[in-house]
Protein backbone atom coordinates (compact mmCIF):
# COMPACT_ATOMS: atom_id res chain seq x y z
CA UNK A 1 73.87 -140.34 48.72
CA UNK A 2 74.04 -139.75 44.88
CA UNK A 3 71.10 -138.83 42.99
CA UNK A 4 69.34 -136.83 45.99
CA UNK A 5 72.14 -133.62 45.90
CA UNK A 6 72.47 -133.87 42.26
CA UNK A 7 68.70 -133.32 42.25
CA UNK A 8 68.96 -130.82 44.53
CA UNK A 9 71.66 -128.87 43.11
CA UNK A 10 69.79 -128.69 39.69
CA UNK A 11 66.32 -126.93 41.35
CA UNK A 12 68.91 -124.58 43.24
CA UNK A 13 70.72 -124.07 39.73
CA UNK A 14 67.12 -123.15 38.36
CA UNK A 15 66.13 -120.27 41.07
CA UNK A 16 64.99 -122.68 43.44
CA UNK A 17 64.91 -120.62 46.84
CA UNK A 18 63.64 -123.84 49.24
CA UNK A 19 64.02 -128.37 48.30
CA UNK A 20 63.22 -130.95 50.10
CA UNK A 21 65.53 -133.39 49.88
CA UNK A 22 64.56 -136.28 48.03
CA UNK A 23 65.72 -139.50 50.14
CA UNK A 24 64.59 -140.41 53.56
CA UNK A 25 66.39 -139.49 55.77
CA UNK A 26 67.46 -136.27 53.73
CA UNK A 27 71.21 -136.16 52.54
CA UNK A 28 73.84 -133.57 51.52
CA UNK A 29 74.65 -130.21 52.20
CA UNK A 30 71.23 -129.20 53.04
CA UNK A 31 70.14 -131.77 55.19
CA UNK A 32 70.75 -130.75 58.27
CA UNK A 33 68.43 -127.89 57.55
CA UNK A 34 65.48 -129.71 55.67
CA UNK A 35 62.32 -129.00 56.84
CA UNK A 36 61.27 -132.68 57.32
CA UNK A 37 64.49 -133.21 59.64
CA UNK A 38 67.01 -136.00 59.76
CA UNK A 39 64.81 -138.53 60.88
CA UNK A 40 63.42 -140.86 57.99
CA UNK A 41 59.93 -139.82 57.19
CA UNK A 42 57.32 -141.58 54.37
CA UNK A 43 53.91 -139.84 52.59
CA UNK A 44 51.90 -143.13 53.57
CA UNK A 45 49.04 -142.40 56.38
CA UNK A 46 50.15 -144.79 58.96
CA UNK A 47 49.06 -145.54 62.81
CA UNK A 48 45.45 -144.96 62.77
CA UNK A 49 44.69 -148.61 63.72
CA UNK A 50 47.86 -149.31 66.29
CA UNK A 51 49.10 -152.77 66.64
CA UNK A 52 50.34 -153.73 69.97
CA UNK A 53 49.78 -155.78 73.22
CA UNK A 54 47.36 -154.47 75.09
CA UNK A 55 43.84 -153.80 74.09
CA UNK A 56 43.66 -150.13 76.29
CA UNK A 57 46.70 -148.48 74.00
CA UNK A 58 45.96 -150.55 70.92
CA UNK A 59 43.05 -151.43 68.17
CA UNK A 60 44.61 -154.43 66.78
CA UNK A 61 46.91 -157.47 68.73
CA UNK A 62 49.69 -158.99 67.31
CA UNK A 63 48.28 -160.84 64.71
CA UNK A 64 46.28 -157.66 63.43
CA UNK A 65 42.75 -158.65 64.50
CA UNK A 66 40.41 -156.65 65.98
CA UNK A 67 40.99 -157.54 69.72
CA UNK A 68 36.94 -157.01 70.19
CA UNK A 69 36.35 -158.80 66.61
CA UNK A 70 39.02 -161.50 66.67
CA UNK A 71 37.56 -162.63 62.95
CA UNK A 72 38.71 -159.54 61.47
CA UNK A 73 42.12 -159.19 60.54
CA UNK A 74 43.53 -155.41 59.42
CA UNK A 75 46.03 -155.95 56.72
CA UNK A 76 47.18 -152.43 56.32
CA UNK A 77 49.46 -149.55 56.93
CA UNK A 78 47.01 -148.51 60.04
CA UNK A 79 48.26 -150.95 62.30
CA UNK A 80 52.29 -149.73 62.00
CA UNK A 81 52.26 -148.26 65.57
CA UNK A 82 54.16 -145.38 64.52
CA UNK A 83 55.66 -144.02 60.83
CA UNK A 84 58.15 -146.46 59.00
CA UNK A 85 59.85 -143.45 57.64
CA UNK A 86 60.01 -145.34 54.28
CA UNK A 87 57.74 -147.27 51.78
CA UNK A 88 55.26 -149.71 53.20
CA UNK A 89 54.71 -151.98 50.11
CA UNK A 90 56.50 -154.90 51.48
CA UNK A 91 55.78 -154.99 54.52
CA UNK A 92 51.95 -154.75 53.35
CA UNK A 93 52.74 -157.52 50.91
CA UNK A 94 53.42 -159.57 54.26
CA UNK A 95 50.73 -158.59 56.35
CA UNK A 96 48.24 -159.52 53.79
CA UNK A 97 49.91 -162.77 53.11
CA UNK A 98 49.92 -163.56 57.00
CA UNK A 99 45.99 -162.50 57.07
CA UNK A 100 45.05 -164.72 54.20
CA UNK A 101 47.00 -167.45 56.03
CA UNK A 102 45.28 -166.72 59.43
CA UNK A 103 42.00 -166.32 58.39
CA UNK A 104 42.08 -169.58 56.10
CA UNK A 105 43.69 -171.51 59.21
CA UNK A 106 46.87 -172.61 57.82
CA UNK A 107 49.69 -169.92 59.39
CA UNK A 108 52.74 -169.48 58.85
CA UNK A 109 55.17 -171.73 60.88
CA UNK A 110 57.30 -169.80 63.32
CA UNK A 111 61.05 -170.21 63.11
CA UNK A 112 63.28 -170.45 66.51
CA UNK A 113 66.40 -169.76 66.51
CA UNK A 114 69.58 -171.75 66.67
């Protein structure tokens, strides 16, 4: 809520006619107007290899493999079902240490809760 109008403010200062707000989901007074909207958006291709439960409306199950190649495990931003609206990085970090631990047979133990 800081830097993002102060950035702003100094391409308006400097004959900027149009900005795109530099946060996701856009902030200050030109927000509501910002071409990307108010909903959070990202620059990362996501999607293109949808993760869900059902092989008919999805390429990959729930533990990213192929649900016609069950060896193969996708470890990437195409299985997000939709856009995360921010960086991806850690949540890649995790899907890639899940897939190493899959495909080498020693997963990661599932908490319950309390």
């Amino acid at each position: 809520n800081h830097v993002a109008p102060i950035l702003e403010g100094v391409l308006r200062d400097s004959g900027a006619v149009w900005t795109a707000a530099s946060t996701s989901p856009p902030v200050g007074d030109h927000a509501a107007t910002s071409p990307l909207g108010l909903a959070p958006a990202t620059y990362h291709i996501m999607g293109t290899a949808k993760m869900g439960f059902d092989p008919l409306n999805s390429v990959v199950d729930p533990t990213a493999r192929l649900w016609d190649l069950p060896n193969v495990i996708i470890a990437d931003s195409s299985v997000f079902p939709t856009s995360a609206g921010y960086g991806p990085t850690l949540t890649l970090v995790a899907l890639a240490t899940r897939a190493a631990r899959l495909l080498t047979g020693n997963p990661i133990a599932q908490s319950q809760p309390t």
